[in-house]
PDB file of N, CA and C in Angstrom:
ATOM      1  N   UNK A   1       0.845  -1.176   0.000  1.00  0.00           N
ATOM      2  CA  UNK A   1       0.000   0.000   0.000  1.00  0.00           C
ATOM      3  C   UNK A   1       0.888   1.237   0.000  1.00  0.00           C
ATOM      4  N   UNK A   2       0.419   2.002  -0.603  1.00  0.00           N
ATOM      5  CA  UNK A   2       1.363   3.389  -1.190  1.00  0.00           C
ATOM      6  C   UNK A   2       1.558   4.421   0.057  1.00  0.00           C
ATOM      7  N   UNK A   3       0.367   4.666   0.979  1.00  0.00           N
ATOM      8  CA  UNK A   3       0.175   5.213   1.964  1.00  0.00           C
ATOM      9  C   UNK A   3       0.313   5.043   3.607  1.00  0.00           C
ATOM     10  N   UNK A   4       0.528   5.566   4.452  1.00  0.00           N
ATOM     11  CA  UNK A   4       0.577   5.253   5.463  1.00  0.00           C
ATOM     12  C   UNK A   4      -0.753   6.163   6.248  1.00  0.00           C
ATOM     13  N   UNK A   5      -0.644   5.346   7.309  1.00  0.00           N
ATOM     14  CA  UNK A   5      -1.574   6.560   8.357  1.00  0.00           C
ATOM     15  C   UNK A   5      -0.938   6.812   9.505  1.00  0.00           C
ATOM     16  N   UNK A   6      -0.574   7.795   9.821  1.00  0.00           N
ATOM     17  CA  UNK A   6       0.462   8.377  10.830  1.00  0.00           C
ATOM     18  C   UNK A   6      -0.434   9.403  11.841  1.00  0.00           C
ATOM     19  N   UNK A   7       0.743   9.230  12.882  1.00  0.00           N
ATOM     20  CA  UNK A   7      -0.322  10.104  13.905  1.00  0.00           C
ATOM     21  C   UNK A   7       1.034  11.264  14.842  1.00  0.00           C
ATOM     22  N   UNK A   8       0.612  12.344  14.316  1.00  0.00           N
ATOM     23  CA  UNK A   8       1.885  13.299  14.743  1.00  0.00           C
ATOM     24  C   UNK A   8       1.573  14.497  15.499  1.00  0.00           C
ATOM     25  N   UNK A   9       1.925  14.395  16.751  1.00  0.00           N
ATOM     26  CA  UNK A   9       1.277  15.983  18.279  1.00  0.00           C
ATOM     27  C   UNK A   9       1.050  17.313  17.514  1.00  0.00           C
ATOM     28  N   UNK A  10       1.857  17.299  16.434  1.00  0.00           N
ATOM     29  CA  UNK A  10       1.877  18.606  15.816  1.00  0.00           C
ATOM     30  C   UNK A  10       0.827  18.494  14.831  1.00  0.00           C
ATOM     31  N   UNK A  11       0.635  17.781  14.042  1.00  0.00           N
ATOM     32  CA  UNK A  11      -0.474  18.143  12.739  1.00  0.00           C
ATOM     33  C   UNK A  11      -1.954  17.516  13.226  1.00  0.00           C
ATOM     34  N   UNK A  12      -2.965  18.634  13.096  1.00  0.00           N
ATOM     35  CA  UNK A  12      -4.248  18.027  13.513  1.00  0.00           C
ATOM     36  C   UNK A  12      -4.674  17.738  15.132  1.00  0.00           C
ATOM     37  N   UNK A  13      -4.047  18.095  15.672  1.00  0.00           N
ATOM     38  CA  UNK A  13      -3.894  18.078  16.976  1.00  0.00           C
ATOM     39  C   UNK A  13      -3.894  16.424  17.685  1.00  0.00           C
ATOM     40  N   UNK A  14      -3.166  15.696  16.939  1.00  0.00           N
ATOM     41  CA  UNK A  14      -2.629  14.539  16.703  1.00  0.00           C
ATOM     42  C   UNK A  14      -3.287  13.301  16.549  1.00  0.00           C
ATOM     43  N   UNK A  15      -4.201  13.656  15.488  1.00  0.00           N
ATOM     44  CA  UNK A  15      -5.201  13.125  15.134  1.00  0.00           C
ATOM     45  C   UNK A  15      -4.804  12.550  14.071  1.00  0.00           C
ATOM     46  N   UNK A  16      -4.747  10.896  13.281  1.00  0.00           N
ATOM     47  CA  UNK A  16      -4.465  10.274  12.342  1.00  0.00           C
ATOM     48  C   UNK A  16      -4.936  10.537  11.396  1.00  0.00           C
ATOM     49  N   UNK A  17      -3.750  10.779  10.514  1.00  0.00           N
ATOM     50  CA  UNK A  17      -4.243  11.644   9.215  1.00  0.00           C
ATOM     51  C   UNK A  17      -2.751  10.529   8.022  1.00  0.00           C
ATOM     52  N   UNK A  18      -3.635  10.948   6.452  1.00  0.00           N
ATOM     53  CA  UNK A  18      -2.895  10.211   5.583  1.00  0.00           C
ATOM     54  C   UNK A  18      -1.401  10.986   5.401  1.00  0.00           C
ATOM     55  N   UNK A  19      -0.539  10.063   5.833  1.00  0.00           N
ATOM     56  CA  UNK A  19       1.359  10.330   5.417  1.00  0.00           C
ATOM     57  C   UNK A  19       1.101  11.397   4.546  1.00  0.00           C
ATOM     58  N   UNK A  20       2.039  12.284   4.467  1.00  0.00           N
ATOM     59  CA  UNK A  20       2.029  13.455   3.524  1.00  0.00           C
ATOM     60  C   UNK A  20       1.238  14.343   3.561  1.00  0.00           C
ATOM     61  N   UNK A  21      -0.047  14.249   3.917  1.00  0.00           N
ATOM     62  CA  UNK A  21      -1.065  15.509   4.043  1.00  0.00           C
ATOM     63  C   UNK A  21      -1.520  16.006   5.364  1.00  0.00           C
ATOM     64  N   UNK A  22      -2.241  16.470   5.691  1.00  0.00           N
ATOM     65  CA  UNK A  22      -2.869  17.655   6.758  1.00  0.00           C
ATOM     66  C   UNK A  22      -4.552  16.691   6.722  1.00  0.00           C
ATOM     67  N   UNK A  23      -4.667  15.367   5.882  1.00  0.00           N
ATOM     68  CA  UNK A  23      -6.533  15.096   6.184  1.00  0.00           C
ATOM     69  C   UNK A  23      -6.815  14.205   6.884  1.00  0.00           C
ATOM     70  N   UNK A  24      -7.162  13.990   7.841  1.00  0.00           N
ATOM     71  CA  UNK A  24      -7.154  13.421   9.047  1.00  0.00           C
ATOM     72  C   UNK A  24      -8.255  12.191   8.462  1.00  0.00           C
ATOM     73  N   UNK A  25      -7.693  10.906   8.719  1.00  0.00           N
ATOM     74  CA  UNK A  25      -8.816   9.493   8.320  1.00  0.00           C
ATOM     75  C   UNK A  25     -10.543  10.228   8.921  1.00  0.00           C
ATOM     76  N   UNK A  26     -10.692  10.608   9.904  1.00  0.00           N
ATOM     77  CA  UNK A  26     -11.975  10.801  10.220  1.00  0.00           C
ATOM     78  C   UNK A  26     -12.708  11.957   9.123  1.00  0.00           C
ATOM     79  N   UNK A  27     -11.707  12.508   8.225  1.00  0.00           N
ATOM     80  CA  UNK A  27     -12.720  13.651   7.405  1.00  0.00           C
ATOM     81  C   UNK A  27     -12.537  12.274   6.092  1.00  0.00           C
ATOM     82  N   UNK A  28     -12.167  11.433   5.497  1.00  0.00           N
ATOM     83  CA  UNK A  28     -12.200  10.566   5.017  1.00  0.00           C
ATOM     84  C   UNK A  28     -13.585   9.342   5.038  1.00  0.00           C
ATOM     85  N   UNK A  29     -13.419   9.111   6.563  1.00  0.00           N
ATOM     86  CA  UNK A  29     -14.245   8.139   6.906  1.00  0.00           C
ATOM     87  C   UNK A  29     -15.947   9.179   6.774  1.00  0.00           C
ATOM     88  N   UNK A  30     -15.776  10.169   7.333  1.00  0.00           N
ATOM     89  CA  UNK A  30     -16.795  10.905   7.405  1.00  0.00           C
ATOM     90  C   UNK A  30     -17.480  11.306   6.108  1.00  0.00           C
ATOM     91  N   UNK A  31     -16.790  11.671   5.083  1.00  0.00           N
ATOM     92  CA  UNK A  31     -17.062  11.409   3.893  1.00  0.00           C
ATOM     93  C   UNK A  31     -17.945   9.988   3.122  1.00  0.00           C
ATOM     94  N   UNK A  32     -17.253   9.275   3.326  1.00  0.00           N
ATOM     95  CA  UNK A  32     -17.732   7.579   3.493  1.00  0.00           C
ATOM     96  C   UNK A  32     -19.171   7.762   3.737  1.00  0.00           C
ATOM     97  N   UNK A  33     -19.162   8.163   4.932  1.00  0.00           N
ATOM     98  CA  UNK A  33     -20.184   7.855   5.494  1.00  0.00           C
ATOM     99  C   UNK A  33     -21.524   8.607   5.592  1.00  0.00           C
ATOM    100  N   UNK A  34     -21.065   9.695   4.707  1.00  0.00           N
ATOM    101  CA  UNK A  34     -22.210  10.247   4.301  1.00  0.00           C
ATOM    102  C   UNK A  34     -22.803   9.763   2.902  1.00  0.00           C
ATOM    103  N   UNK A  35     -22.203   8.796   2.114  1.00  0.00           N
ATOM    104  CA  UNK A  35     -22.428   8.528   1.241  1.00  0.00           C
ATOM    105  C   UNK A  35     -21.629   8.909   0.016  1.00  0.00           C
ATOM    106  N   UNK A  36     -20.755   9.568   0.381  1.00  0.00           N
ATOM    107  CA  UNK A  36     -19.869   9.976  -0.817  1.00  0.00           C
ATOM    108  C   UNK A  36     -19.548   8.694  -1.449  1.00  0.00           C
ATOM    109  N   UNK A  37     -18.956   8.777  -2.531  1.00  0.00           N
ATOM    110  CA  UNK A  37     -17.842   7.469  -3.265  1.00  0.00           C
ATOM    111  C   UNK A  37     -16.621   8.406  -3.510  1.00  0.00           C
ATOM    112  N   UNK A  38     -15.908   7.137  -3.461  1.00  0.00           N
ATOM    113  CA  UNK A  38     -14.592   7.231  -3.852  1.00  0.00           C
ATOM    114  C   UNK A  38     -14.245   8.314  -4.723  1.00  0.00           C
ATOM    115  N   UNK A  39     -15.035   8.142  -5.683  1.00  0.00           N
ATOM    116  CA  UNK A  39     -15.013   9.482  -6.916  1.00  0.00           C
ATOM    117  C   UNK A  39     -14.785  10.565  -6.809  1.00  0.00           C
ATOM    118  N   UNK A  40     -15.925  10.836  -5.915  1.00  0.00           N
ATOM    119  CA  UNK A  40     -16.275  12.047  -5.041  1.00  0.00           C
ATOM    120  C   UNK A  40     -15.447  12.574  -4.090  1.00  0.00           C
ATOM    121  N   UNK A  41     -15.099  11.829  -3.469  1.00  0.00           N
ATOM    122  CA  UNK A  41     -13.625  12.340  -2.587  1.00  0.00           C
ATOM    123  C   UNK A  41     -12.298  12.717  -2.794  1.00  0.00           C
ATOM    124  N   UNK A  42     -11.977  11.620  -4.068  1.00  0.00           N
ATOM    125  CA  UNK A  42     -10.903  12.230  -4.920  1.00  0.00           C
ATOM    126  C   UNK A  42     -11.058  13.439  -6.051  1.00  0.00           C
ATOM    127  N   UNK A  43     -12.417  13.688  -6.425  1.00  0.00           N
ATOM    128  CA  UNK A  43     -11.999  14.636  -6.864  1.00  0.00           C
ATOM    129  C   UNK A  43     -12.200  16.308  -5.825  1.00  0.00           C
ATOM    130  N   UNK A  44     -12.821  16.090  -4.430  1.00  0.00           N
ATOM    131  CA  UNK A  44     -12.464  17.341  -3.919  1.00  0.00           C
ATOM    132  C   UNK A  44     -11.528  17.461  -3.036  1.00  0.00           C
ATOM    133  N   UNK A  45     -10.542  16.080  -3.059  1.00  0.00           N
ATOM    134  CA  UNK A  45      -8.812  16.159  -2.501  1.00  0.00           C
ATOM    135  C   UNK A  45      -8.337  15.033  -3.526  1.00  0.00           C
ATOM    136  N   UNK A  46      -7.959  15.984  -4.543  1.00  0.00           N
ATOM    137  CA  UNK A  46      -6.618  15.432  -5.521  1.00  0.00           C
ATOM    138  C   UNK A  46      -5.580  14.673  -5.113  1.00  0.00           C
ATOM    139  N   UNK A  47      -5.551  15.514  -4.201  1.00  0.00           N
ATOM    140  CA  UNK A  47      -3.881  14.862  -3.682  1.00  0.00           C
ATOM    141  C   UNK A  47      -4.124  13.518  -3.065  1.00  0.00           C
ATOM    142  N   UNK A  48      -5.163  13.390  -3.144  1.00  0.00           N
ATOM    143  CA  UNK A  48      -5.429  12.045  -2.277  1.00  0.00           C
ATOM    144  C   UNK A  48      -5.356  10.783  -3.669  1.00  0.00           C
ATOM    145  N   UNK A  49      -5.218   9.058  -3.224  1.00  0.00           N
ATOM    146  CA  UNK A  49      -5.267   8.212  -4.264  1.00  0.00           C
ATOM    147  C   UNK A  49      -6.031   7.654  -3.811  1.00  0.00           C
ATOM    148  N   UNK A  50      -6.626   7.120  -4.625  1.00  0.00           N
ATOM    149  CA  UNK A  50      -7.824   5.565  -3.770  1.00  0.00           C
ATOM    150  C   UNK A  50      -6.763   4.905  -3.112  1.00  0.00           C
ATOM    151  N   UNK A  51      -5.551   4.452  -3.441  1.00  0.00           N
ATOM    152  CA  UNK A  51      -4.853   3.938  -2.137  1.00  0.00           C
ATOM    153  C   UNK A  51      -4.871   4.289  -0.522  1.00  0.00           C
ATOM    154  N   UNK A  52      -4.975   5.583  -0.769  1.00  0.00           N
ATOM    155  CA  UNK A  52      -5.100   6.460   0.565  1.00  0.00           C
ATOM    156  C   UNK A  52      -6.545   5.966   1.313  1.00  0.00           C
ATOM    157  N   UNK A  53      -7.393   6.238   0.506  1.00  0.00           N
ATOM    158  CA  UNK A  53      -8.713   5.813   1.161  1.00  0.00           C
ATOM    159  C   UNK A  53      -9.041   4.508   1.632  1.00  0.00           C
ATOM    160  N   UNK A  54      -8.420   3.642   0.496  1.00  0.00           N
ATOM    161  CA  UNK A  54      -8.152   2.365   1.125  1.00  0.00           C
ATOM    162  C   UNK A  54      -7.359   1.877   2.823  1.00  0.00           C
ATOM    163  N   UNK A  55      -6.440   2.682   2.162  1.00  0.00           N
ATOM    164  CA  UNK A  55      -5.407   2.927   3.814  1.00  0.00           C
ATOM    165  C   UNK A  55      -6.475   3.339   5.051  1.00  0.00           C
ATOM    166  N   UNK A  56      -7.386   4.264   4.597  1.00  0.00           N
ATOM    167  CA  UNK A  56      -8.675   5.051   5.665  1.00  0.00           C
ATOM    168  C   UNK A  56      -9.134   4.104   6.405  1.00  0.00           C
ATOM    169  N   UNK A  57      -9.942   3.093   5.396  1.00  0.00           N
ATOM    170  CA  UNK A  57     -10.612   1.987   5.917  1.00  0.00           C
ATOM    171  C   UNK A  57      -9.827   0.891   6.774  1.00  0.00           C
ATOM    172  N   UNK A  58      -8.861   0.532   6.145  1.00  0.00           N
ATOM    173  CA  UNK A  58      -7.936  -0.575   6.707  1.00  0.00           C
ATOM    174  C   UNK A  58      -7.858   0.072   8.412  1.00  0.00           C
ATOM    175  N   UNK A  59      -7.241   1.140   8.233  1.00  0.00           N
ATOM    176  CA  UNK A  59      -7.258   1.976   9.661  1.00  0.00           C
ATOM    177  C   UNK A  59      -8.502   1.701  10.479  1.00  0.00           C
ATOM    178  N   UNK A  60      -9.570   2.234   9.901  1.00  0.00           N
ATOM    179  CA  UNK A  60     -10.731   1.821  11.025  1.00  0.00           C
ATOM    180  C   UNK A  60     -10.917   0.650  11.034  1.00  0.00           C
ATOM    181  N   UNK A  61     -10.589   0.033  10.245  1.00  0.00           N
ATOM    182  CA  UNK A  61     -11.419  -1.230  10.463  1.00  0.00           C
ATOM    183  C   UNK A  61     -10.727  -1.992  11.777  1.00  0.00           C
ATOM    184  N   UNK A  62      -8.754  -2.039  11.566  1.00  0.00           N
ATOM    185  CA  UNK A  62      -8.638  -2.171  12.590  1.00  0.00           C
ATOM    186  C   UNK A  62      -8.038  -1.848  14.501  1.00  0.00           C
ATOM    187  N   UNK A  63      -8.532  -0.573  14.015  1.00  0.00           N
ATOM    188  CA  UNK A  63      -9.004   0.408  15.317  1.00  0.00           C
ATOM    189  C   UNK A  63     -10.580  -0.252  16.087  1.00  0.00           C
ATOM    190  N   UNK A  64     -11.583  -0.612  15.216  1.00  0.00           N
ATOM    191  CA  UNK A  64     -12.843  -1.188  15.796  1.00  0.00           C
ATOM    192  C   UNK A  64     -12.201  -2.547  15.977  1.00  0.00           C
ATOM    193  N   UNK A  65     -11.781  -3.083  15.791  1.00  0.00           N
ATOM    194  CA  UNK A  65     -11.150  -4.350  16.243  1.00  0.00           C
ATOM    195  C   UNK A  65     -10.550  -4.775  17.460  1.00  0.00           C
ATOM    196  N   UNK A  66     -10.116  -3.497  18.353  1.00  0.00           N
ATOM    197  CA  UNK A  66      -9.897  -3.745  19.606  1.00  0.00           C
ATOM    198  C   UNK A  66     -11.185  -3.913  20.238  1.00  0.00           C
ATOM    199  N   UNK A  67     -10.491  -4.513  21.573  1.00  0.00           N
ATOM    200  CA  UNK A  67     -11.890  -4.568  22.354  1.00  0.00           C
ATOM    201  C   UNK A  67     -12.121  -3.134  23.403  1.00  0.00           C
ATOM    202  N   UNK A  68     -13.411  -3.189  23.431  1.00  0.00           N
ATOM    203  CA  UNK A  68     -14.085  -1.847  23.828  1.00  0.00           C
ATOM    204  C   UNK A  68     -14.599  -2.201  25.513  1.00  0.00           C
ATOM    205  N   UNK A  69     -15.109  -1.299  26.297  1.00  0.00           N
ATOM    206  CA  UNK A  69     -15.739  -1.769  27.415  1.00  0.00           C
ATOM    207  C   UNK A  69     -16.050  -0.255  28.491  1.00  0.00           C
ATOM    208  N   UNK A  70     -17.519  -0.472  28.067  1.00  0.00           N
ATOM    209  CA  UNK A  70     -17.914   0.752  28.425  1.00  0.00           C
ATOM    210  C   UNK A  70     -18.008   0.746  30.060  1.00  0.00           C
ATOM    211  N   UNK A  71     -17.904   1.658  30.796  1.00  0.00           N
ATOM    212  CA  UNK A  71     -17.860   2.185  32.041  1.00  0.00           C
ATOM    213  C   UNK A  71     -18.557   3.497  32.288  1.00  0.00           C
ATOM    214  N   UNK A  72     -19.080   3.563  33.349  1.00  0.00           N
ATOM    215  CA  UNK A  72     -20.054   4.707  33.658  1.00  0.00           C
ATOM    216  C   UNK A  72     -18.835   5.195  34.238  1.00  0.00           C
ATOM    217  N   UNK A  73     -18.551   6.477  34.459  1.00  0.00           N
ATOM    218  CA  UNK A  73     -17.366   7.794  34.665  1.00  0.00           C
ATOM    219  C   UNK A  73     -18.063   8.316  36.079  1.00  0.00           C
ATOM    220  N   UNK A  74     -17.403   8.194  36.820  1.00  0.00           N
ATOM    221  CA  UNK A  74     -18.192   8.978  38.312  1.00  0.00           C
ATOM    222  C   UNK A  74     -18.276  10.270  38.709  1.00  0.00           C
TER     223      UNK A  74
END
C-alpha cells in the first residue's frame, strides 16, 4: 500500500491523518459515510489516491477491532 496513516502531536492536533497531508482518516471516513464514493472524494482532494482511502478503511477497520468496554465515569 502506497500510503501510510500516521499520527503526529503537531499536525491536527494529533489526530491520524494520511502520510504526507494535513486530512485526518476521520474527514475521510466521514465522507464515506455520508455517502460519498470514492469518486467524489478524490476529486475534492486530488492529492489524495484511492490507495489512501483504502489505507482510511484498513485503519478503522482495525481500530474497531480492539476490544471496547464501556464504564459509567463517576
Amino acid at each position: 500500500m502506497k500510503s501510510s496513516i500516521i499520527v503526529n502531536p503537531d499536525i491536527c492536533n494529533g489526530k491520524p491523518i494520511i502520510a504526507g497531508t494535513r486530512i485526518p482518516v476521520q474527514t475521510v471516513m466521514e465522507f464515506l459515510g455520508a455517502g460519498d464514493s470514492i469518486e467524489e472524494i478524490l476529486e475534492e482532494y486530488p492529492s489524495l489516491s484511492r490507495e489512501d482511502i483504502y489505507a482510511c478503511l484498513q485503519f478503522a477497520t482495525k481500530l474497531m477491532a480492539n476490544h471496547y468496554e464501556i464504564r459509567k465515569v463517576a
